[in-house]
PDB file of N, CA and C in Angstrom:
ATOM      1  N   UNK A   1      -0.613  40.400 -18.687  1.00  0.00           N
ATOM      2  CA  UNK A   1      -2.044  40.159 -18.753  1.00  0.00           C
ATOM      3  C   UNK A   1      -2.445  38.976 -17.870  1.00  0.00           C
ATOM      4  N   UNK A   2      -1.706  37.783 -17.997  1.00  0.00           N
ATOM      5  CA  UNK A   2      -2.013  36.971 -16.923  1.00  0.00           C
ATOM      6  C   UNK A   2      -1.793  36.859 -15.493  1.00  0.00           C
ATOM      7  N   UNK A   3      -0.809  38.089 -15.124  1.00  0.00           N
ATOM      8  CA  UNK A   3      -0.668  38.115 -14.180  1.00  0.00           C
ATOM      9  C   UNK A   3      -2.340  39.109 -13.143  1.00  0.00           C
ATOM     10  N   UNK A   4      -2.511  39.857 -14.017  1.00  0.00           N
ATOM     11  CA  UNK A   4      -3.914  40.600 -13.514  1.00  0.00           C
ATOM     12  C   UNK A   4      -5.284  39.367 -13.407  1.00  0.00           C
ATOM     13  N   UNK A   5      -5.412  38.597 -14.384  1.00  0.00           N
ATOM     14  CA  UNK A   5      -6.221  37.511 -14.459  1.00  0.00           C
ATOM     15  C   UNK A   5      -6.109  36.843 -12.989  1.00  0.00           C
ATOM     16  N   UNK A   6      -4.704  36.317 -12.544  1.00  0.00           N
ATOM     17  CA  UNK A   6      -4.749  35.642 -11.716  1.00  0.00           C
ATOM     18  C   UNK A   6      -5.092  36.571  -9.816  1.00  0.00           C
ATOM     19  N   UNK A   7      -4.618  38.019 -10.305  1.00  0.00           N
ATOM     20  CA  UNK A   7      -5.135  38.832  -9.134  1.00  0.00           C
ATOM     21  C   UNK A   7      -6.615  39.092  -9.076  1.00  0.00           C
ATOM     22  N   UNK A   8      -7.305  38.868 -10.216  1.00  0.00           N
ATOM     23  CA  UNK A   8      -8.958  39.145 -10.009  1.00  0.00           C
ATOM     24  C   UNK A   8      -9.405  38.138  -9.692  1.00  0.00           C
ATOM     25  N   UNK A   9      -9.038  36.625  -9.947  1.00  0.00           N
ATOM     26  CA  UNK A   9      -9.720  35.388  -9.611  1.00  0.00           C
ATOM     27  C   UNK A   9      -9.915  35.139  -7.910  1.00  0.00           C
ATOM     28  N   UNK A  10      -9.007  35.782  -7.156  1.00  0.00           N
ATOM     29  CA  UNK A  10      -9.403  35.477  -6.026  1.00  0.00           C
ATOM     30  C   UNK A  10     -10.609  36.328  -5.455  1.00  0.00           C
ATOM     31  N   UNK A  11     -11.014  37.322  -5.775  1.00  0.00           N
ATOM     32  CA  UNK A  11     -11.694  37.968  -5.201  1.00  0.00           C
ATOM     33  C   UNK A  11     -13.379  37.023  -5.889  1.00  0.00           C
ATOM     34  N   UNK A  12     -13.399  36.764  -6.785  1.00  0.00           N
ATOM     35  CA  UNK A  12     -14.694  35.844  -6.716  1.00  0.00           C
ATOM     36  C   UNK A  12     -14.773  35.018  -6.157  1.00  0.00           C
ATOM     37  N   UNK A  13     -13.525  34.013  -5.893  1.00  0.00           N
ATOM     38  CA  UNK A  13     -13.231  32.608  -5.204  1.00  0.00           C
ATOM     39  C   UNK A  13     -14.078  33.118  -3.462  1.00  0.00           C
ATOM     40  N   UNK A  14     -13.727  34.439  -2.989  1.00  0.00           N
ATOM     41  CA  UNK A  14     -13.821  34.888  -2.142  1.00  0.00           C
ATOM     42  C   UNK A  14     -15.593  35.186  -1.870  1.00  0.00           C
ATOM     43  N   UNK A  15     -15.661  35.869  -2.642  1.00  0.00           N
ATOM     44  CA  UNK A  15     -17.231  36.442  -2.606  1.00  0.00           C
ATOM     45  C   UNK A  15     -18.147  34.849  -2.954  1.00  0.00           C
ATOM     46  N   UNK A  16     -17.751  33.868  -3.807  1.00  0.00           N
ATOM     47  CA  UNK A  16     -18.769  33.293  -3.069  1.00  0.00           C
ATOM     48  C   UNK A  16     -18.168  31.717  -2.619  1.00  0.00           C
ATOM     49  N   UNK A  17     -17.251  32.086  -1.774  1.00  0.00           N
ATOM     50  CA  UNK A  17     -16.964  31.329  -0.576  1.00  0.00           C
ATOM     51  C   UNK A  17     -16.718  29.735  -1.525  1.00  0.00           C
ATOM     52  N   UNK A  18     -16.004  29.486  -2.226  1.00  0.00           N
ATOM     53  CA  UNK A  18     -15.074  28.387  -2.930  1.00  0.00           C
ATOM     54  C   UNK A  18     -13.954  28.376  -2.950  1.00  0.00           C
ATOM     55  N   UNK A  19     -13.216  27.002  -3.012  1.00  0.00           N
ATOM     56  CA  UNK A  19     -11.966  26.738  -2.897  1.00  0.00           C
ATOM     57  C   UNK A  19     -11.482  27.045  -4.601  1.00  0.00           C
ATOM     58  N   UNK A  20     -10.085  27.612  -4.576  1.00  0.00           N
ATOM     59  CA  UNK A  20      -9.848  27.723  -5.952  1.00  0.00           C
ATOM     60  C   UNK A  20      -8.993  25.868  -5.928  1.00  0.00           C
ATOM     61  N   UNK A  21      -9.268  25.550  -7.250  1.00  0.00           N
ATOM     62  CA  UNK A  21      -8.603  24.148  -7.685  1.00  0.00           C
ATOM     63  C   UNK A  21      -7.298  24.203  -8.026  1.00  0.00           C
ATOM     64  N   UNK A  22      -6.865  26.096  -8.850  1.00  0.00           N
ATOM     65  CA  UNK A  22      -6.206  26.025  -9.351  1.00  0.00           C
ATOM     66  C   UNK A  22      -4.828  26.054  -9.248  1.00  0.00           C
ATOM     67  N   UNK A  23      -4.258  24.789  -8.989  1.00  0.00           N
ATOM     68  CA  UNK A  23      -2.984  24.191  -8.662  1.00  0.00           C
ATOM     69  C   UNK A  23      -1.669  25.355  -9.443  1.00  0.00           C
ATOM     70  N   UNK A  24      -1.475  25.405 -10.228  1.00  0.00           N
ATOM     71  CA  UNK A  24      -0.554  25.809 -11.056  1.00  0.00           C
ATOM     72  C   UNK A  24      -0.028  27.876 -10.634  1.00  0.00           C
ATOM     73  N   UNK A  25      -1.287  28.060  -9.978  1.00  0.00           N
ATOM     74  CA  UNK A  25      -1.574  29.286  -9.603  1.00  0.00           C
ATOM     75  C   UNK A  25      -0.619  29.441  -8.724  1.00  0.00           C
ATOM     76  N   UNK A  26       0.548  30.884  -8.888  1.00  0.00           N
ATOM     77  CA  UNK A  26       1.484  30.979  -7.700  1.00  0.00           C
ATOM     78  C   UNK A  26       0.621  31.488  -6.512  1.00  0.00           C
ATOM     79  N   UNK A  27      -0.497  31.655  -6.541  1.00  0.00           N
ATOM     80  CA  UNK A  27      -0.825  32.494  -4.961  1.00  0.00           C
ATOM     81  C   UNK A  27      -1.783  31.223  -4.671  1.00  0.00           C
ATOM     82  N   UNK A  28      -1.629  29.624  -5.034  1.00  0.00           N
ATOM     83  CA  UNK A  28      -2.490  28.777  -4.043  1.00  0.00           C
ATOM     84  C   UNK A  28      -1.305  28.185  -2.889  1.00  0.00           C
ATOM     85  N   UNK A  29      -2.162  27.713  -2.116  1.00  0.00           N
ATOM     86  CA  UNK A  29      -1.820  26.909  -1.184  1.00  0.00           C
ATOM     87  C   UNK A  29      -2.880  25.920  -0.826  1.00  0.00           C
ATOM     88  N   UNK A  30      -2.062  24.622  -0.154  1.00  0.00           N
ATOM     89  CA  UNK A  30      -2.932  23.329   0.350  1.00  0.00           C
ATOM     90  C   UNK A  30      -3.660  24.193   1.922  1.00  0.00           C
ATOM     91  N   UNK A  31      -4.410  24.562   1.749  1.00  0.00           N
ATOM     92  CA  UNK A  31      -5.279  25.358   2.901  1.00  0.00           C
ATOM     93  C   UNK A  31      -6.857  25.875   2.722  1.00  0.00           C
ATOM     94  N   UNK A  32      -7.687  24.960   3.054  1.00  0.00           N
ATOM     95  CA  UNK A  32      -9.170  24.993   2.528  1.00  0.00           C
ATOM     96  C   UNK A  32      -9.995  26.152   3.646  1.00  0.00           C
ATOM     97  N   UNK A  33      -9.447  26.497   4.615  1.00  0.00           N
ATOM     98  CA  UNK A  33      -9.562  27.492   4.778  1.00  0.00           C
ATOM     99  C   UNK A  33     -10.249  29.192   4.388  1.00  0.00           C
ATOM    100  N   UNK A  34      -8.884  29.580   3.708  1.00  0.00           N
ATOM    101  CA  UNK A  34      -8.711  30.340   3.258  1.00  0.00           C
ATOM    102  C   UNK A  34      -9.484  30.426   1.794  1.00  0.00           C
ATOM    103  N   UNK A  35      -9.759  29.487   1.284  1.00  0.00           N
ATOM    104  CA  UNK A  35     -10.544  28.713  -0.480  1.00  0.00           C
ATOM    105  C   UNK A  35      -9.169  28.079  -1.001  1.00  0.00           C
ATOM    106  N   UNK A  36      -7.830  28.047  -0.594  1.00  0.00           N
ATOM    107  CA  UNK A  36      -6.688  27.904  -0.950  1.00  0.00           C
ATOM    108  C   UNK A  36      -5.839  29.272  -1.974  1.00  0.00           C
ATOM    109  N   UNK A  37      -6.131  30.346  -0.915  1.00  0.00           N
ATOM    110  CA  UNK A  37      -5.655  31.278  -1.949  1.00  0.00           C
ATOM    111  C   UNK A  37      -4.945  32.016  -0.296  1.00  0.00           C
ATOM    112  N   UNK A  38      -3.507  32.658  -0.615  1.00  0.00           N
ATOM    113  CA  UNK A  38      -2.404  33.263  -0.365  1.00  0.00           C
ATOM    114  C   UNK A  38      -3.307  34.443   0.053  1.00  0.00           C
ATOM    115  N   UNK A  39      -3.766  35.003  -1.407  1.00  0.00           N
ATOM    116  CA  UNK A  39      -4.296  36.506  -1.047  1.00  0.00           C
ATOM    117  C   UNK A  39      -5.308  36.764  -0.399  1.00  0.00           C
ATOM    118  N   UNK A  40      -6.011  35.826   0.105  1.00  0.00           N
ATOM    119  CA  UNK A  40      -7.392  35.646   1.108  1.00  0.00           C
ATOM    120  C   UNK A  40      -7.440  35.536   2.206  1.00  0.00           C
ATOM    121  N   UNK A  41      -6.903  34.269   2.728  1.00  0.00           N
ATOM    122  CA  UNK A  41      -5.703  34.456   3.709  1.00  0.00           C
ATOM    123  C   UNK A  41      -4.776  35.779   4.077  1.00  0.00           C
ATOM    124  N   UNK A  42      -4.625  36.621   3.102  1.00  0.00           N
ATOM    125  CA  UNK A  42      -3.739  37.838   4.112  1.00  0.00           C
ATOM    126  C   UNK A  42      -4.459  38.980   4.107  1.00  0.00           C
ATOM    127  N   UNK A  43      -5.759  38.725   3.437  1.00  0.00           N
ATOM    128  CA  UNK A  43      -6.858  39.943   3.203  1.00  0.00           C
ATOM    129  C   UNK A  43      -7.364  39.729   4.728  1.00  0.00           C
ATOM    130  N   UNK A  44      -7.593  38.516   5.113  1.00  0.00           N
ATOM    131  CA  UNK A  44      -8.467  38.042   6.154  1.00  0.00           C
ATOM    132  C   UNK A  44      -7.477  38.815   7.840  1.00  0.00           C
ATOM    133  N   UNK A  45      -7.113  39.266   7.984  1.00  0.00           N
ATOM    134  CA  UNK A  45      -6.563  40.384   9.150  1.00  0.00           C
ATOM    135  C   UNK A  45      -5.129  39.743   9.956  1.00  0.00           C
ATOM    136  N   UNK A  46      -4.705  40.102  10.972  1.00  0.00           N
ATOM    137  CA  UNK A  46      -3.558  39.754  11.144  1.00  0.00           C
ATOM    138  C   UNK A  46      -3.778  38.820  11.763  1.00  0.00           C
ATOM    139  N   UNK A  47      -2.669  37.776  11.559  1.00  0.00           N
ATOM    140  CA  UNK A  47      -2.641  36.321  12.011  1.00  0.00           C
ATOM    141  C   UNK A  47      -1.258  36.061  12.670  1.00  0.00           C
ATOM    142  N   UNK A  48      -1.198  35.352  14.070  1.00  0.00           N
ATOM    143  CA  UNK A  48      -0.224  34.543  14.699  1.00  0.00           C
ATOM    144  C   UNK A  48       0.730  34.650  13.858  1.00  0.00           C
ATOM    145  N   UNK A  49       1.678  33.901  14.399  1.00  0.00           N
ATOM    146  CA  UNK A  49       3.043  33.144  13.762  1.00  0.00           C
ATOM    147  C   UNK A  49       2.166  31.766  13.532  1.00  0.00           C
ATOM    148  N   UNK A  50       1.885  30.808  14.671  1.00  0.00           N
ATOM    149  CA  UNK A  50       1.432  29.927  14.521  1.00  0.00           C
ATOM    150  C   UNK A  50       0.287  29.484  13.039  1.00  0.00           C
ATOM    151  N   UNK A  51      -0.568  30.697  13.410  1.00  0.00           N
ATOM    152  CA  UNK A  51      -1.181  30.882  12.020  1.00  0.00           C
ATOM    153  C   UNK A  51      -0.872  30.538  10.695  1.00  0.00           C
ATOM    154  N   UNK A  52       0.173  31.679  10.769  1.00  0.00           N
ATOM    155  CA  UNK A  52       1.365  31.518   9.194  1.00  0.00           C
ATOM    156  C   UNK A  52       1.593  30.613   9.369  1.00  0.00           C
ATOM    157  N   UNK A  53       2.266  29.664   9.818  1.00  0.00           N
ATOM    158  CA  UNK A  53       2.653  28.332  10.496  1.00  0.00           C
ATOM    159  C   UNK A  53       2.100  27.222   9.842  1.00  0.00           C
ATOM    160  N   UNK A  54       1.145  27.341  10.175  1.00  0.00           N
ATOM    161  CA  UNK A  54      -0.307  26.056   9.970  1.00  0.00           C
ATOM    162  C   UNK A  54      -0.561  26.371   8.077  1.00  0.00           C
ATOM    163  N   UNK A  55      -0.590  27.995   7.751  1.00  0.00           N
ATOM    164  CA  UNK A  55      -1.040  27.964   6.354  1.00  0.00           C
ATOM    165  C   UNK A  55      -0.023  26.969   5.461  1.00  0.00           C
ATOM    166  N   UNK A  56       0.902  27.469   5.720  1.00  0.00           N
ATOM    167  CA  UNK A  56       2.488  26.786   4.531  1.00  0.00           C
ATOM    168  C   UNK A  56       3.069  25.623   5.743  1.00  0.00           C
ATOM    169  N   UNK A  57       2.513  25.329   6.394  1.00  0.00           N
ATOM    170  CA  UNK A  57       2.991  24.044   6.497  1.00  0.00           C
ATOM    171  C   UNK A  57       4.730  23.649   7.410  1.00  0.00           C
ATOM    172  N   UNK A  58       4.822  24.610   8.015  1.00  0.00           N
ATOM    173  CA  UNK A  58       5.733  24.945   9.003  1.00  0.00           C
ATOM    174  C   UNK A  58       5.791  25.708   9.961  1.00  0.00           C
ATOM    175  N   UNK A  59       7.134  25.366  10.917  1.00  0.00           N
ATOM    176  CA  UNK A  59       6.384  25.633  12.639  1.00  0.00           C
ATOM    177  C   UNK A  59       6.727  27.186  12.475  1.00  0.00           C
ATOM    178  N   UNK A  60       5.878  27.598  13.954  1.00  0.00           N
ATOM    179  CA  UNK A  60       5.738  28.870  14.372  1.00  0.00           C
ATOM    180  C   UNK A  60       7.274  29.533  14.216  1.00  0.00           C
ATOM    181  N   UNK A  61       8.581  28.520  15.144  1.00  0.00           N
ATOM    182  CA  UNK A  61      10.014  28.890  14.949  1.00  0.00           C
ATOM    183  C   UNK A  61      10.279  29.316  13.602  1.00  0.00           C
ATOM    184  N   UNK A  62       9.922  28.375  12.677  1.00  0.00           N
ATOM    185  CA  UNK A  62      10.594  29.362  11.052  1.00  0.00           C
ATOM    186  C   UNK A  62       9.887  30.057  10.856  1.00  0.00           C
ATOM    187  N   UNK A  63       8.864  30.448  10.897  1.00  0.00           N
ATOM    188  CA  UNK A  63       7.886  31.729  10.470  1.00  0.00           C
ATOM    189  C   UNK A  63       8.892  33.081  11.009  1.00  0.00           C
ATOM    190  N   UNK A  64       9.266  32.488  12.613  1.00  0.00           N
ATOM    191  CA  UNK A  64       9.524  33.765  13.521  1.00  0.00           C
ATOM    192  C   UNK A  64      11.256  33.897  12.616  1.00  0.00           C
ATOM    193  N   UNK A  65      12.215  32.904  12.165  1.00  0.00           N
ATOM    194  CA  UNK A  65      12.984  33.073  11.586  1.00  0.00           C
ATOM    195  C   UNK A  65      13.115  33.793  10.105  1.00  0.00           C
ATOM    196  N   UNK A  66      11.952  33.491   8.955  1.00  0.00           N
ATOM    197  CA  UNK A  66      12.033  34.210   8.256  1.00  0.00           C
ATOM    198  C   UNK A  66      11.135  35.580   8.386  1.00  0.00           C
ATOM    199  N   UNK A  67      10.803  35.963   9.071  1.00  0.00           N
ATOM    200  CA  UNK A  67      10.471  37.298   9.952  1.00  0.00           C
ATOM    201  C   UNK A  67      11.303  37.772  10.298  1.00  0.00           C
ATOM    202  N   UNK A  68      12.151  37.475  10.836  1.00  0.00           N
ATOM    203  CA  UNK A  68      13.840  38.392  11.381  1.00  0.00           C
ATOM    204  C   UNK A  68      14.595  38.538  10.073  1.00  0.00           C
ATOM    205  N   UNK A  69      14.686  37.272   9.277  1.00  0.00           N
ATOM    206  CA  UNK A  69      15.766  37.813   8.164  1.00  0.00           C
ATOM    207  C   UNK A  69      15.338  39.328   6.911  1.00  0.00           C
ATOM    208  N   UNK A  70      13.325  38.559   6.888  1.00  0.00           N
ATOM    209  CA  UNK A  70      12.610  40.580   6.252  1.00  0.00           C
ATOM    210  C   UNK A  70      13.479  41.406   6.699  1.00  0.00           C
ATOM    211  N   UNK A  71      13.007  41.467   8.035  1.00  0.00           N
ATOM    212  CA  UNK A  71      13.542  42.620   9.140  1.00  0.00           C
ATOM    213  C   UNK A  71      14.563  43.305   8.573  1.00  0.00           C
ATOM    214  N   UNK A  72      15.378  42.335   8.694  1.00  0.00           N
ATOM    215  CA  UNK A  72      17.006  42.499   9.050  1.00  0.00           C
ATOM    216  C   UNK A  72      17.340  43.367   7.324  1.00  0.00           C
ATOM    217  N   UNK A  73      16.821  42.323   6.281  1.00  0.00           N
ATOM    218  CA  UNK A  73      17.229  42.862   4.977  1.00  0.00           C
ATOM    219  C   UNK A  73      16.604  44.269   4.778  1.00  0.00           C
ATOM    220  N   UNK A  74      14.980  44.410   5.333  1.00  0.00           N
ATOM    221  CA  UNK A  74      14.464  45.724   5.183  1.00  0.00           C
ATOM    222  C   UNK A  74      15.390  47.020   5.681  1.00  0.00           C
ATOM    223  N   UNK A  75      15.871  46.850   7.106  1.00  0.00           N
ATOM    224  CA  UNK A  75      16.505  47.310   7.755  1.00  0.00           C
ATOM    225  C   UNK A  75      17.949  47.679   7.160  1.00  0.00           C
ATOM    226  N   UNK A  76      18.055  47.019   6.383  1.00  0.00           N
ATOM    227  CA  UNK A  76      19.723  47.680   5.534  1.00  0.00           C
ATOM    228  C   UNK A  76      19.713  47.853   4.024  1.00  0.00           C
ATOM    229  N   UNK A  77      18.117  47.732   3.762  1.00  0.00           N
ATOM    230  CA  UNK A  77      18.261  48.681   2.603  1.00  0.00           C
ATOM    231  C   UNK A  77      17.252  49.920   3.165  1.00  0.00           C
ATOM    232  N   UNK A  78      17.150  49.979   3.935  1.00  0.00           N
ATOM    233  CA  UNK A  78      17.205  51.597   4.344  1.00  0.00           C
ATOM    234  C   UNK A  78      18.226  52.309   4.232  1.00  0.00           C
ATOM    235  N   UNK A  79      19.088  51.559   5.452  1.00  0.00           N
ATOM    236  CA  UNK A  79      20.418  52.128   5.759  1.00  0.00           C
ATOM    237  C   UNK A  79      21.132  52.190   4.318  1.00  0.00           C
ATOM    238  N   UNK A  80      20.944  51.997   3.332  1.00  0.00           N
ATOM    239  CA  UNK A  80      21.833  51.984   2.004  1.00  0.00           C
ATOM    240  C   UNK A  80      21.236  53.090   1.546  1.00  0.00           C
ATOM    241  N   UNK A  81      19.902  53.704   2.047  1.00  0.00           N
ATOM    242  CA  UNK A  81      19.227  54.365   0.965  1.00  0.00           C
ATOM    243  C   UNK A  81      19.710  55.781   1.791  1.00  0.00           C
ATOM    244  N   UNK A  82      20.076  55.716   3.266  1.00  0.00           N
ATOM    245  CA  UNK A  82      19.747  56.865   3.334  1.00  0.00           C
ATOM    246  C   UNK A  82      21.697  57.654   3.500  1.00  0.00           C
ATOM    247  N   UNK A  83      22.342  56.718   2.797  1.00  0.00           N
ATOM    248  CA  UNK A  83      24.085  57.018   2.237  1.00  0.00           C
ATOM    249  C   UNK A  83      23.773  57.793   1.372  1.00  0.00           C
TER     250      UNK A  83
END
């Protein structure tokens, strides 16, 4: 139940253009931007590396690093699925 609570709160945060406060929330981030919400930010269309970068607070290089390791893991649980 709280997990749905916390997926509907962004979409008001959104509609009328406020930062959420709420710290404790796994989908905030320090990014006023976005209102400080994860899911607003990735609603909002495709973004750089640099982008990602700037949201969480690290360079474009680790973005592009944990981007290869997705990859790589997506990529072999395919290959597991299709044994």
């Amino acid at each position: 139940m709280e997990k749905d609570k916390d997926l509907a709160c962004y979409e008001a945060y959104k509609e009328y253009k406020v930062s959420c406060q709420k710290t404790s929330c796994r989908y905030w981030i320090n990014y006023d931007c976005n209102q400080n919400c994860t899911l607003i930010a990735a609603k909002d269309g495709p973004k750089t590396l640099q982008e990602i970068g700037d949201i969480f607070g690290v360079t474009r290089m680790r973005i592009c690093q944990i981007e290869k390791s997705i990859k790589d893991k997506l990529l072999n649980f395919e290959q597991d699925l299709n044994i």
